[in-house]
ModelCIF file with pLDDT and N, C-alpha, C, O atoms, coordinates in Angstrom:
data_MODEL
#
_entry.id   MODEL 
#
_entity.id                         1 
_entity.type                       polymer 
_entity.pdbx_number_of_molecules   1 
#
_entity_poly.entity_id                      1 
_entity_poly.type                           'polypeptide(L)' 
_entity_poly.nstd_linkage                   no 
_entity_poly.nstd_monomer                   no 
_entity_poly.pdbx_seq_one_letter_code       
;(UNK)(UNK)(UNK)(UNK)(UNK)(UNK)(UNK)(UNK)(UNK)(UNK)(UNK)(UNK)(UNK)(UNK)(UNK)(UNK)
(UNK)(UNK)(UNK)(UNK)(UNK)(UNK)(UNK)(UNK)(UNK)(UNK)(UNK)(UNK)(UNK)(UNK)(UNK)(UNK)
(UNK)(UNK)(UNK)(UNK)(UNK)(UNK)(UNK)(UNK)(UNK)(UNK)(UNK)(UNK)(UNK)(UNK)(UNK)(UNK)
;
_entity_poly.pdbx_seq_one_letter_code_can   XXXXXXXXXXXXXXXXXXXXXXXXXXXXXXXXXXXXXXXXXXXXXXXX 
_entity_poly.pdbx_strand_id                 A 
#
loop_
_entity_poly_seq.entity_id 
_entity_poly_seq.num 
_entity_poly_seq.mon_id 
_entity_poly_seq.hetero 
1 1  UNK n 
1 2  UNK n 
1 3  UNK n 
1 4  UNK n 
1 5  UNK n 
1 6  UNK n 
1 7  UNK n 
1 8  UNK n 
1 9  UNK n 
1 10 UNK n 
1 11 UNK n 
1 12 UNK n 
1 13 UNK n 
1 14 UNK n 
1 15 UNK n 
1 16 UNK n 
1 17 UNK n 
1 18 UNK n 
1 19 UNK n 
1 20 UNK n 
1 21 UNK n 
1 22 UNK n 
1 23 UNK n 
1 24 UNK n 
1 25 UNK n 
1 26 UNK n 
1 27 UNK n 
1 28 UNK n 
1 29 UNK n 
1 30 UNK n 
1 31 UNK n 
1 32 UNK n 
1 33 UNK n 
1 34 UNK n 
1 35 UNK n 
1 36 UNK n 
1 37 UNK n 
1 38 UNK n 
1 39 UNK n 
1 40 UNK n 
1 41 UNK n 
1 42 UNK n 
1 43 UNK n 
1 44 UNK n 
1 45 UNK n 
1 46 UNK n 
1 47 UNK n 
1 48 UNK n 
#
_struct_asym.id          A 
_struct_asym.entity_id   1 
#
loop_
_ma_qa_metric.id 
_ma_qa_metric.mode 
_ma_qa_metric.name 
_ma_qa_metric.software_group_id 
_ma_qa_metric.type 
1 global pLDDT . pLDDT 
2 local  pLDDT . pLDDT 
#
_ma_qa_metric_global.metric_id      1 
_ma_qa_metric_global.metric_value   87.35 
_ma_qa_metric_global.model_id       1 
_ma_qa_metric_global.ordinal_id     1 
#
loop_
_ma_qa_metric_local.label_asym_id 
_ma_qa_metric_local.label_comp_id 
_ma_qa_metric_local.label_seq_id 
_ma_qa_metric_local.metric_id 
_ma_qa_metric_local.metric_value 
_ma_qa_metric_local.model_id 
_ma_qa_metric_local.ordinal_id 
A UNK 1  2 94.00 1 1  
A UNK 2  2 93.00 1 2  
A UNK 3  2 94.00 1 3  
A UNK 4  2 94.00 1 4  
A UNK 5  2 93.00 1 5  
A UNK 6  2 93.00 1 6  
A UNK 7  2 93.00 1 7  
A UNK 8  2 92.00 1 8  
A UNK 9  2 92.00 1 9  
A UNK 10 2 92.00 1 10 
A UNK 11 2 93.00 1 11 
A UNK 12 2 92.00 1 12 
A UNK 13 2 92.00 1 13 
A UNK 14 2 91.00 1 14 
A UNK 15 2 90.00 1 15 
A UNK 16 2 90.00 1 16 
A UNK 17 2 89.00 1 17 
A UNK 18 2 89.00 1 18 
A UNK 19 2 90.00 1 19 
A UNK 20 2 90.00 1 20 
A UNK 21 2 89.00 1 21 
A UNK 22 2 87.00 1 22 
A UNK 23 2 88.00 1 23 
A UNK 24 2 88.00 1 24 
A UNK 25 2 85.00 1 25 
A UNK 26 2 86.00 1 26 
A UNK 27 2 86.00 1 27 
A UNK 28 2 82.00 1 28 
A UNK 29 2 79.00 1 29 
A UNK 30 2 74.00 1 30 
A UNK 31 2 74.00 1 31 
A UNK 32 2 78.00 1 32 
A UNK 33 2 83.00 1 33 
A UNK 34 2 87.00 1 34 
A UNK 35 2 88.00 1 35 
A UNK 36 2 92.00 1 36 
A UNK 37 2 96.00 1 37 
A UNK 38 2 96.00 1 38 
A UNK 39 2 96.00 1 39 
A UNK 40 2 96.00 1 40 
A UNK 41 2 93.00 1 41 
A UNK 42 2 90.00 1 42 
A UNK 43 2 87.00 1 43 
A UNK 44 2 82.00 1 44 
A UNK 45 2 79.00 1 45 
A UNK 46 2 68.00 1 46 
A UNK 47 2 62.00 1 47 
A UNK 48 2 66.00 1 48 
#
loop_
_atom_site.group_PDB 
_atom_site.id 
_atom_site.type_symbol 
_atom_site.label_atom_id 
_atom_site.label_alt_id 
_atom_site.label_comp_id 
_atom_site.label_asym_id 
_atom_site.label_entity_id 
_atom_site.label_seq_id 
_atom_site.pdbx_PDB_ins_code 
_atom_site.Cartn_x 
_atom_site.Cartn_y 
_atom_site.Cartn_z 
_atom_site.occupancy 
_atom_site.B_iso_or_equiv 
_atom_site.pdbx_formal_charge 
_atom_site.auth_seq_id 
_atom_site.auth_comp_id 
_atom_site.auth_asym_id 
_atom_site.auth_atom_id 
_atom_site.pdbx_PDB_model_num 
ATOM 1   N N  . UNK A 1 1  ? 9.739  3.347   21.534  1.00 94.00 ? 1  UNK A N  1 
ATOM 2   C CA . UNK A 1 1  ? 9.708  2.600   20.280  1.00 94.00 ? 1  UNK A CA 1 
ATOM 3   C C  . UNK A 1 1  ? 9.047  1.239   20.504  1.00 94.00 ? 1  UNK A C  1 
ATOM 4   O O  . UNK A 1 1  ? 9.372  0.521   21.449  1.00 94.00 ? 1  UNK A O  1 
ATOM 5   N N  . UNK A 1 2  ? 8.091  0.897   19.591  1.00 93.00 ? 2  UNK A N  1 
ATOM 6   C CA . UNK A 1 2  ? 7.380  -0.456  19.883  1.00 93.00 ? 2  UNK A CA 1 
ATOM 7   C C  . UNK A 1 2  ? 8.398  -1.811  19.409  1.00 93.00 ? 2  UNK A C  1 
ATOM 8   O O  . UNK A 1 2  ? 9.350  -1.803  18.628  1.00 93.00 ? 2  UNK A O  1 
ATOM 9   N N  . UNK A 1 3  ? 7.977  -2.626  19.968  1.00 94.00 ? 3  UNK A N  1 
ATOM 10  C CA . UNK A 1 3  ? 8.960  -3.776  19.484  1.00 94.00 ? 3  UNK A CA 1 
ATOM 11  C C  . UNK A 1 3  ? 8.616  -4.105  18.069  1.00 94.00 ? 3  UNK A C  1 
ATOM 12  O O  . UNK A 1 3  ? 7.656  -3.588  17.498  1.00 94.00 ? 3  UNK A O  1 
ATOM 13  N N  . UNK A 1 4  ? 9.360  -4.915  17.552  1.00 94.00 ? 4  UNK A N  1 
ATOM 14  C CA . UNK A 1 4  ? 9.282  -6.112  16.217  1.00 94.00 ? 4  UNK A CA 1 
ATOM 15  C C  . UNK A 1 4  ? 7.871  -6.564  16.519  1.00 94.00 ? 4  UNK A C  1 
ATOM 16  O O  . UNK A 1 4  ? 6.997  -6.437  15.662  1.00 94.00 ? 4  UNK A O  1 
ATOM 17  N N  . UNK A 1 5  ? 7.626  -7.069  17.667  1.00 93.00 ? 5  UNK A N  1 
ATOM 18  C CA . UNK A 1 5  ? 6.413  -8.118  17.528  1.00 93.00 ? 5  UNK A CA 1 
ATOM 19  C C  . UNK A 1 5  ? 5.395  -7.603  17.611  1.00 93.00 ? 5  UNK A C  1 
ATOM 20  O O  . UNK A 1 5  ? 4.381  -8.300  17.632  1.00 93.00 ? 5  UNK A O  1 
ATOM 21  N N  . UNK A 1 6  ? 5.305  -6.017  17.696  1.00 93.00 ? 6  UNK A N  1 
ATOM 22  C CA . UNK A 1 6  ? 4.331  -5.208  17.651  1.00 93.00 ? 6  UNK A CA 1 
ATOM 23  C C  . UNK A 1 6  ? 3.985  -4.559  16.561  1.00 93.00 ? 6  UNK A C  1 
ATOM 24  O O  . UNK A 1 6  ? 2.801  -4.331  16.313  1.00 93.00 ? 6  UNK A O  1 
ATOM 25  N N  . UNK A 1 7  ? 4.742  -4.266  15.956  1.00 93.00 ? 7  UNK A N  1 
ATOM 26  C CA . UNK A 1 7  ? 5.129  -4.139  14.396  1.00 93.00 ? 7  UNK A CA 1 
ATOM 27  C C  . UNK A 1 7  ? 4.356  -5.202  13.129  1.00 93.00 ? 7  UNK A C  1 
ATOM 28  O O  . UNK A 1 7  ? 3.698  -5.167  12.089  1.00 93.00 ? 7  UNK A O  1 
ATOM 29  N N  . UNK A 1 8  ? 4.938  -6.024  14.020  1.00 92.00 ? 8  UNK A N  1 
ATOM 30  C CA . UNK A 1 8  ? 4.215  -7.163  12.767  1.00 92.00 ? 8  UNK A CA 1 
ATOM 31  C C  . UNK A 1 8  ? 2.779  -7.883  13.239  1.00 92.00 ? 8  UNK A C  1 
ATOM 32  O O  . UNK A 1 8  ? 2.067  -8.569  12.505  1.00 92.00 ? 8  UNK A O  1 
ATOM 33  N N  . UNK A 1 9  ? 2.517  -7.546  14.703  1.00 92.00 ? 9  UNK A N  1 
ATOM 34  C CA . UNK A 1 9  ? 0.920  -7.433  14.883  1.00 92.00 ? 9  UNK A CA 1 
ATOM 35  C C  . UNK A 1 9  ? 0.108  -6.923  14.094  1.00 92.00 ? 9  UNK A C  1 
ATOM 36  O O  . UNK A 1 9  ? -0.670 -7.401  13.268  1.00 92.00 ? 9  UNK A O  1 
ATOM 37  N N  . UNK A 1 10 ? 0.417  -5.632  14.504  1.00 92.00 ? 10 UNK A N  1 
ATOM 38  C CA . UNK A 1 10 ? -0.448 -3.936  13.715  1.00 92.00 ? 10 UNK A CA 1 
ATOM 39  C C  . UNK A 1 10 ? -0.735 -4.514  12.457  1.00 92.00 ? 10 UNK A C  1 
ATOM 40  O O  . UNK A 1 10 ? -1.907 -4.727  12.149  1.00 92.00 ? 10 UNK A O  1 
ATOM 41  N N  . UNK A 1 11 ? 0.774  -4.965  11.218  1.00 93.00 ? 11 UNK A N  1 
ATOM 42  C CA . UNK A 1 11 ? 0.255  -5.044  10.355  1.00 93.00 ? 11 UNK A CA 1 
ATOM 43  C C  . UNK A 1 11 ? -0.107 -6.512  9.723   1.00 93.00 ? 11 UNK A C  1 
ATOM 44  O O  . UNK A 1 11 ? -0.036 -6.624  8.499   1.00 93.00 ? 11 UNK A O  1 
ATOM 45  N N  . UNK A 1 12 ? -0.375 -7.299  10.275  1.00 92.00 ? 12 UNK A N  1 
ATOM 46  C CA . UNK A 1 12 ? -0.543 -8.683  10.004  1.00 92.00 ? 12 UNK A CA 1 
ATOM 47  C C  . UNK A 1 12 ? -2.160 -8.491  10.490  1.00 92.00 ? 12 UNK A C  1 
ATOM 48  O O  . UNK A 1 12 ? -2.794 -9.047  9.594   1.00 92.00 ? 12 UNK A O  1 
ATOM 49  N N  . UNK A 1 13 ? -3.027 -8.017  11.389  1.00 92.00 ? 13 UNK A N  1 
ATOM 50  C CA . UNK A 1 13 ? -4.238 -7.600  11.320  1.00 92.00 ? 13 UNK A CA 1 
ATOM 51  C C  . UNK A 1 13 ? -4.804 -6.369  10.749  1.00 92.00 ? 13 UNK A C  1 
ATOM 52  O O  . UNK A 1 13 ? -6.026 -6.340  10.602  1.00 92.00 ? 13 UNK A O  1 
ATOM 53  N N  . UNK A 1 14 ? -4.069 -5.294  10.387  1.00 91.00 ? 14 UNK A N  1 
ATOM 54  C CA . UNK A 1 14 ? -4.865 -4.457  9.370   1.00 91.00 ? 14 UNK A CA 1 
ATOM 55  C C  . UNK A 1 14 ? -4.954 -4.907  7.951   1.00 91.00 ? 14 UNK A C  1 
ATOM 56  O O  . UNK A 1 14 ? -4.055 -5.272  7.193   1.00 91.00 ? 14 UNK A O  1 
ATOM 57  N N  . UNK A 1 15 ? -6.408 -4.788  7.737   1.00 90.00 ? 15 UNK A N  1 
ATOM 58  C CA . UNK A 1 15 ? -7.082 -4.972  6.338   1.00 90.00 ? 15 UNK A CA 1 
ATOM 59  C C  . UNK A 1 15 ? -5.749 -3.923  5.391   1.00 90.00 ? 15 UNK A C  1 
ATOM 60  O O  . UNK A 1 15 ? -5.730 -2.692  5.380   1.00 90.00 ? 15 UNK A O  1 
ATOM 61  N N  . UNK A 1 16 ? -4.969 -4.640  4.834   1.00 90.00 ? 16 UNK A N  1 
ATOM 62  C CA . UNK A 1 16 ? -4.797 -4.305  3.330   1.00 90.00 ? 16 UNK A CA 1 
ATOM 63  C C  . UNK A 1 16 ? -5.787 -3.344  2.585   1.00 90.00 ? 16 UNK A C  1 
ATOM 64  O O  . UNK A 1 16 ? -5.372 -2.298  2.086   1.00 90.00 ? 16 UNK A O  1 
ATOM 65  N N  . UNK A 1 17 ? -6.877 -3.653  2.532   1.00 89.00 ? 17 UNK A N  1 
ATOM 66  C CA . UNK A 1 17 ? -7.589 -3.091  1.471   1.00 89.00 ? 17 UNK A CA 1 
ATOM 67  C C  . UNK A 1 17 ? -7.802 -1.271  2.131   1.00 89.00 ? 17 UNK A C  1 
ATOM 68  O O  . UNK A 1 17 ? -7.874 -0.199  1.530   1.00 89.00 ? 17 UNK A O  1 
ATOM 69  N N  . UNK A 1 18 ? -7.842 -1.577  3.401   1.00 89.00 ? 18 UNK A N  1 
ATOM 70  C CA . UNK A 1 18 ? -7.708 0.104   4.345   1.00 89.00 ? 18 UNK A CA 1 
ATOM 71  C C  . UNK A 1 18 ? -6.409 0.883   3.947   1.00 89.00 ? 18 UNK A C  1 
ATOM 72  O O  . UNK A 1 18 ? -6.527 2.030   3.516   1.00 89.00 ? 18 UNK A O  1 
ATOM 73  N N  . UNK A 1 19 ? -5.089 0.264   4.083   1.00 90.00 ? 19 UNK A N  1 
ATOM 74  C CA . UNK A 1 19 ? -3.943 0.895   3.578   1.00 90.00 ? 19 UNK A CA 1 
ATOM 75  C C  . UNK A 1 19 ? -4.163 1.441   2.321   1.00 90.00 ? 19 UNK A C  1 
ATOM 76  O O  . UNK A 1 19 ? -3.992 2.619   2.008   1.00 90.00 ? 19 UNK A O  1 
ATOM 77  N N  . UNK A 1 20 ? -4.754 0.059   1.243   1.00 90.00 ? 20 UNK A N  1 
ATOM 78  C CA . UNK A 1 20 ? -4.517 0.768   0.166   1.00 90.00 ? 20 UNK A CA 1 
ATOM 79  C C  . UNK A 1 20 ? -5.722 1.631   -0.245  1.00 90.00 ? 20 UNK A C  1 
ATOM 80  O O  . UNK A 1 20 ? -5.604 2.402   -1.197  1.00 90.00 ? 20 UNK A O  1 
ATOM 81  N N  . UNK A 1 21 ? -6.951 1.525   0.479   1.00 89.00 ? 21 UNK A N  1 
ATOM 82  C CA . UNK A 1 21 ? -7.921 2.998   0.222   1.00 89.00 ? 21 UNK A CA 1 
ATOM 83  C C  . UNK A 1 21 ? -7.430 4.396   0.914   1.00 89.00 ? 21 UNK A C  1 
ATOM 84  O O  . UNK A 1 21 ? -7.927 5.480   0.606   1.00 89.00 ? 21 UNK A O  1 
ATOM 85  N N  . UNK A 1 22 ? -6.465 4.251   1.820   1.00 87.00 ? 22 UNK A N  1 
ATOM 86  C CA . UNK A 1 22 ? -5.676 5.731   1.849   1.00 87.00 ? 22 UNK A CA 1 
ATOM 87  C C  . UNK A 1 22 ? -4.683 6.228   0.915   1.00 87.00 ? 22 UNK A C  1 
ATOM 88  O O  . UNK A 1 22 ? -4.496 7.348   0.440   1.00 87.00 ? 22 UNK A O  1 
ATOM 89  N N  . UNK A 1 23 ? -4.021 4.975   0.753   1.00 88.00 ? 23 UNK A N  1 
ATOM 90  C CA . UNK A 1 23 ? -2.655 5.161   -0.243  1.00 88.00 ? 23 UNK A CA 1 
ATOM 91  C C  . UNK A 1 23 ? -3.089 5.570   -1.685  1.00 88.00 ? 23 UNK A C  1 
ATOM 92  O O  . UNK A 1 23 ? -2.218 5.777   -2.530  1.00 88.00 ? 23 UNK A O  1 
ATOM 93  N N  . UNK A 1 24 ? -4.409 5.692   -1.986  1.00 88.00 ? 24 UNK A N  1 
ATOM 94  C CA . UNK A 1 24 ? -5.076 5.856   -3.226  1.00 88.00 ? 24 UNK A CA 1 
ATOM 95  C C  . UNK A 1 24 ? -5.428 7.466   -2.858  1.00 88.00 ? 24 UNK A C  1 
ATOM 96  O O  . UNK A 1 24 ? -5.163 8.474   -3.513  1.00 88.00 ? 24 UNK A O  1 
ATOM 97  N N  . UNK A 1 25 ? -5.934 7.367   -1.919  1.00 85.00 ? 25 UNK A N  1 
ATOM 98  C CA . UNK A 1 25 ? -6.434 8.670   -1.822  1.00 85.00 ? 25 UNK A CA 1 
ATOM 99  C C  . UNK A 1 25 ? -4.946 9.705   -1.503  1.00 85.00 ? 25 UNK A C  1 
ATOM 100 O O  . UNK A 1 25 ? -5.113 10.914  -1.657  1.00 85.00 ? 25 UNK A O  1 
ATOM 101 N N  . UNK A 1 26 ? -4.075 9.402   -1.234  1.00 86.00 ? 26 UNK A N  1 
ATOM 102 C CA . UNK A 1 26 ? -2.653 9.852   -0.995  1.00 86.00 ? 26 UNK A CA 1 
ATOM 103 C C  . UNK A 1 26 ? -2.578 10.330  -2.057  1.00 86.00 ? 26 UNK A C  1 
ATOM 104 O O  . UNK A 1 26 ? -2.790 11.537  -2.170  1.00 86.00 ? 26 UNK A O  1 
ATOM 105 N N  . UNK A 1 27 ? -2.098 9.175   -3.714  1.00 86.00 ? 27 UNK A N  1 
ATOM 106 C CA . UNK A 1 27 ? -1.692 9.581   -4.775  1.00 86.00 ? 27 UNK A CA 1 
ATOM 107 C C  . UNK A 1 27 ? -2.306 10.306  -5.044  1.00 86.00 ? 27 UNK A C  1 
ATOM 108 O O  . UNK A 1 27 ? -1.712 11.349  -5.318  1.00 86.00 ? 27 UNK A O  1 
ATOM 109 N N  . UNK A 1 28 ? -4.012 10.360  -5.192  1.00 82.00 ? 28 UNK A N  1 
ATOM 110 C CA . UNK A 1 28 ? -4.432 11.457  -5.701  1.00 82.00 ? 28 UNK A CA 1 
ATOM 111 C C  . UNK A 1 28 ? -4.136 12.784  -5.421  1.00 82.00 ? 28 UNK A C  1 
ATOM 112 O O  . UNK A 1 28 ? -3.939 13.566  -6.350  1.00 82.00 ? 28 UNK A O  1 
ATOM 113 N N  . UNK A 1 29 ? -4.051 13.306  -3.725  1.00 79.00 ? 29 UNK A N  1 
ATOM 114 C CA . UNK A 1 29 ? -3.590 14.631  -3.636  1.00 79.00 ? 29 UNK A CA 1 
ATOM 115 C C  . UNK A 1 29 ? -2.682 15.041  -3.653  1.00 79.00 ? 29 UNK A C  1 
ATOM 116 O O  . UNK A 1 29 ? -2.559 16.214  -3.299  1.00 79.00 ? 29 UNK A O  1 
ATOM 117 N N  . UNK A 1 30 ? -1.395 14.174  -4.141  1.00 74.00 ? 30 UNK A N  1 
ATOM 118 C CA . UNK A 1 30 ? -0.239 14.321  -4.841  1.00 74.00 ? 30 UNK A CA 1 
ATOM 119 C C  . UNK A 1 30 ? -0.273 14.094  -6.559  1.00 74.00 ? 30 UNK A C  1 
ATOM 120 O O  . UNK A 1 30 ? 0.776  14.340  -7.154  1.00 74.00 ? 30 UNK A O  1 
ATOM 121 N N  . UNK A 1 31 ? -1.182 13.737  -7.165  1.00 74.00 ? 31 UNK A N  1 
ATOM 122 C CA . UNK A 1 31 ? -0.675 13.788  -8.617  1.00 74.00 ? 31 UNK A CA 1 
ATOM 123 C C  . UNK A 1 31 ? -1.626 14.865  -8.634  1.00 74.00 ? 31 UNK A C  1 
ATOM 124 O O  . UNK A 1 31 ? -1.229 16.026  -8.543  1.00 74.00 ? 31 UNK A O  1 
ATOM 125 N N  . UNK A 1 32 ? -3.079 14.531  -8.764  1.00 78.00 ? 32 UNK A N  1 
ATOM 126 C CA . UNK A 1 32 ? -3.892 15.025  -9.039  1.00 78.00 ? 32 UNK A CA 1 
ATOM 127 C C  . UNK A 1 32 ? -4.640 14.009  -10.125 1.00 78.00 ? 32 UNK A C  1 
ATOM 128 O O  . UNK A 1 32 ? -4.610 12.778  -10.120 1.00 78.00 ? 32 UNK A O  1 
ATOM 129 N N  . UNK A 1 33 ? -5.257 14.816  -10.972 1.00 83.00 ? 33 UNK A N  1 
ATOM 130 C CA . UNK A 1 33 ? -6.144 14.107  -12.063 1.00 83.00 ? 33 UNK A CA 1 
ATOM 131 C C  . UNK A 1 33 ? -4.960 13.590  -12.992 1.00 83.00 ? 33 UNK A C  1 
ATOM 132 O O  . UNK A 1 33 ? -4.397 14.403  -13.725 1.00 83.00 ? 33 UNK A O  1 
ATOM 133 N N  . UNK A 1 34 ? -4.540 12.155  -12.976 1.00 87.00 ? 34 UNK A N  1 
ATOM 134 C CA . UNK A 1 34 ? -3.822 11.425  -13.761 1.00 87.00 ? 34 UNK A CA 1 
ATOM 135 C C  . UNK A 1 34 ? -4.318 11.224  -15.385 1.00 87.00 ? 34 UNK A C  1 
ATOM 136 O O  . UNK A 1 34 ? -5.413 10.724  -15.640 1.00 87.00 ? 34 UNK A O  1 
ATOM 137 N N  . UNK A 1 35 ? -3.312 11.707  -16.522 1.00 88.00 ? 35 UNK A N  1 
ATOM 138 C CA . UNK A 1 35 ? -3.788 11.371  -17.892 1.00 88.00 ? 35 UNK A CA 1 
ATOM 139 C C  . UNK A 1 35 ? -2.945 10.505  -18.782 1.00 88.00 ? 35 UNK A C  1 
ATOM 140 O O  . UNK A 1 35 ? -3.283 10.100  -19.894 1.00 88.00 ? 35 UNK A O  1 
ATOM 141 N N  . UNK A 1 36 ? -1.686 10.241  -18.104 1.00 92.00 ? 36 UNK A N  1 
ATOM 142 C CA . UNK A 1 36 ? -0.835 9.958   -19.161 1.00 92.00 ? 36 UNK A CA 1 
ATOM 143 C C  . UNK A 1 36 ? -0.708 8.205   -19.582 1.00 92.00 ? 36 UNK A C  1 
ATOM 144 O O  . UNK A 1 36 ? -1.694 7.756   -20.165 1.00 92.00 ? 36 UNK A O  1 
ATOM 145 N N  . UNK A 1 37 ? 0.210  7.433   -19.366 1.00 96.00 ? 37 UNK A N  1 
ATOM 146 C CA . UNK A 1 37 ? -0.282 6.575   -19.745 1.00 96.00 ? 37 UNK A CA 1 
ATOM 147 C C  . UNK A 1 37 ? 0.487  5.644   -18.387 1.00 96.00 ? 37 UNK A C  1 
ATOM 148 O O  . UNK A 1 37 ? 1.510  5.893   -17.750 1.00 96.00 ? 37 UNK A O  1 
ATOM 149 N N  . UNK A 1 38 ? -0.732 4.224   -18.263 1.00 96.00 ? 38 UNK A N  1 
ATOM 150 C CA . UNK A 1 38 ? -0.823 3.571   -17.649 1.00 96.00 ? 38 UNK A CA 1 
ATOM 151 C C  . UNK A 1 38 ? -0.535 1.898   -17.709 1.00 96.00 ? 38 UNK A C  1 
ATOM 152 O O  . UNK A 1 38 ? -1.282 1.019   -18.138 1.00 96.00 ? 38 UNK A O  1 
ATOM 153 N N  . UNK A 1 39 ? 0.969  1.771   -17.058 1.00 96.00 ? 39 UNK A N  1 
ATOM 154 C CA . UNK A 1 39 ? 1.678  0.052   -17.194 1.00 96.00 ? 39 UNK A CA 1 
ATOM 155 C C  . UNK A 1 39 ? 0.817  -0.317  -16.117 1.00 96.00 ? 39 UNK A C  1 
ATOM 156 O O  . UNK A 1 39 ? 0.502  0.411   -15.176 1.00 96.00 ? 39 UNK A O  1 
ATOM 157 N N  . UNK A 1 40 ? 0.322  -1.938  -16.390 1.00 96.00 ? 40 UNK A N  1 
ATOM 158 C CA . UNK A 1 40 ? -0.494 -2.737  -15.582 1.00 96.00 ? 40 UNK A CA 1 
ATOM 159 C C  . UNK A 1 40 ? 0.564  -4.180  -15.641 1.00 96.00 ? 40 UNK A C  1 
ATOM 160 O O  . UNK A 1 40 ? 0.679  -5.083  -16.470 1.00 96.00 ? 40 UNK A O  1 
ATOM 161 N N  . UNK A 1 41 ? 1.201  -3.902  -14.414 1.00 93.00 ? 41 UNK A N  1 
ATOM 162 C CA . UNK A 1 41 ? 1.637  -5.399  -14.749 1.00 93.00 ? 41 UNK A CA 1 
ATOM 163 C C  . UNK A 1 41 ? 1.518  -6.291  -13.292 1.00 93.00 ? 41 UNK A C  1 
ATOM 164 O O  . UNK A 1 41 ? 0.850  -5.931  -12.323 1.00 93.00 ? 41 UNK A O  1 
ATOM 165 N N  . UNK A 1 42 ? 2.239  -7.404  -13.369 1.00 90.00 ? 42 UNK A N  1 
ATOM 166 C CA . UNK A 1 42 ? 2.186  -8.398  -12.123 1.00 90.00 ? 42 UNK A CA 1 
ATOM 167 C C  . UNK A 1 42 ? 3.763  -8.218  -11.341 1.00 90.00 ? 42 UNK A C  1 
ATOM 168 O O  . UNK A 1 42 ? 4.700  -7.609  -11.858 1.00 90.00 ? 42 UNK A O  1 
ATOM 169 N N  . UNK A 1 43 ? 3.802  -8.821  -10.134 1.00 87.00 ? 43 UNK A N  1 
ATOM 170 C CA . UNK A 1 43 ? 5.228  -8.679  -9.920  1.00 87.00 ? 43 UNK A CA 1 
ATOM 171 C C  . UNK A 1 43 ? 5.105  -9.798  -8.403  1.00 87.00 ? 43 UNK A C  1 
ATOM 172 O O  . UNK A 1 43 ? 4.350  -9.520  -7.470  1.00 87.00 ? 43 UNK A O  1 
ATOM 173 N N  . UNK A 1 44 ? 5.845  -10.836 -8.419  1.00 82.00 ? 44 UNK A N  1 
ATOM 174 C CA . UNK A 1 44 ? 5.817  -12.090 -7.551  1.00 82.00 ? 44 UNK A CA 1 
ATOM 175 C C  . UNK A 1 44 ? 7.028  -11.493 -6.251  1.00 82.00 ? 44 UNK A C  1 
ATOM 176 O O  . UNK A 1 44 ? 8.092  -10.886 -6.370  1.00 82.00 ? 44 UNK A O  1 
ATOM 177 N N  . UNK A 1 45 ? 6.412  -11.907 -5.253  1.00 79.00 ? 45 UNK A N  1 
ATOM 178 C CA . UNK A 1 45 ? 7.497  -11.572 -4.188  1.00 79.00 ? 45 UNK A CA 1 
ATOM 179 C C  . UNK A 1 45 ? 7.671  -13.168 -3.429  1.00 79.00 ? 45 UNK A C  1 
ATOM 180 O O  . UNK A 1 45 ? 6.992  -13.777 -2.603  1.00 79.00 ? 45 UNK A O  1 
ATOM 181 N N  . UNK A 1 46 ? 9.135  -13.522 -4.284  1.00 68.00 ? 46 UNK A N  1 
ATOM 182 C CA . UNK A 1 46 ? 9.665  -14.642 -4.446  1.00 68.00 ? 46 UNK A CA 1 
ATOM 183 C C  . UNK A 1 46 ? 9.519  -14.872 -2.969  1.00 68.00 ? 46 UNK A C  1 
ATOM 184 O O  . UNK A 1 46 ? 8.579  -15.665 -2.930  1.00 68.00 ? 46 UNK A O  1 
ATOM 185 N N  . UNK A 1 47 ? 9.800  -14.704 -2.043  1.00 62.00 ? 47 UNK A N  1 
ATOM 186 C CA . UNK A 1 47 ? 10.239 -15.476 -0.385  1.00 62.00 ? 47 UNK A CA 1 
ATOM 187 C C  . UNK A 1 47 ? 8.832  -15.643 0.203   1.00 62.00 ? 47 UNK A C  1 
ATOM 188 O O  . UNK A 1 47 ? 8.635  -16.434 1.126   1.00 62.00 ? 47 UNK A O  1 
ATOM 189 N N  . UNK A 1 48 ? 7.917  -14.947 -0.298  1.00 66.00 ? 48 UNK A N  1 
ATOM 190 C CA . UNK A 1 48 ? 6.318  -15.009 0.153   1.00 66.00 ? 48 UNK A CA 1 
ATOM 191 C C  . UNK A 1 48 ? 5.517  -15.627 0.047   1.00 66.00 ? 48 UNK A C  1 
ATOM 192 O O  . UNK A 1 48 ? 4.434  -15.326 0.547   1.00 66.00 ? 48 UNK A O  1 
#
């Protein structure tokens, strides 16, 4: 098992934008072609 401080290496230098171009491609081959309807909102992560 890797430590804490390895943990928060990994993800304190991976690009965000890489996670979330898999995590996109994730939902898709789990929903599929999405139609229904779509909430867009904001959401603050108070301690951050």
């Amino acid at each position: 098992v890797p430590s804490h401080d390895t943990f928060n290496r990994v993800f304190s230098i991976l690009n965000p934008k890489e996670l979330e171009r898999v995590f996109r491609l994730w939902i898709n081959e789990i929903c599929g072609k999405y139609r229904g309807v779509v909430p867009i909102d904001g959401k603050e992560i108070c301690g951050v």
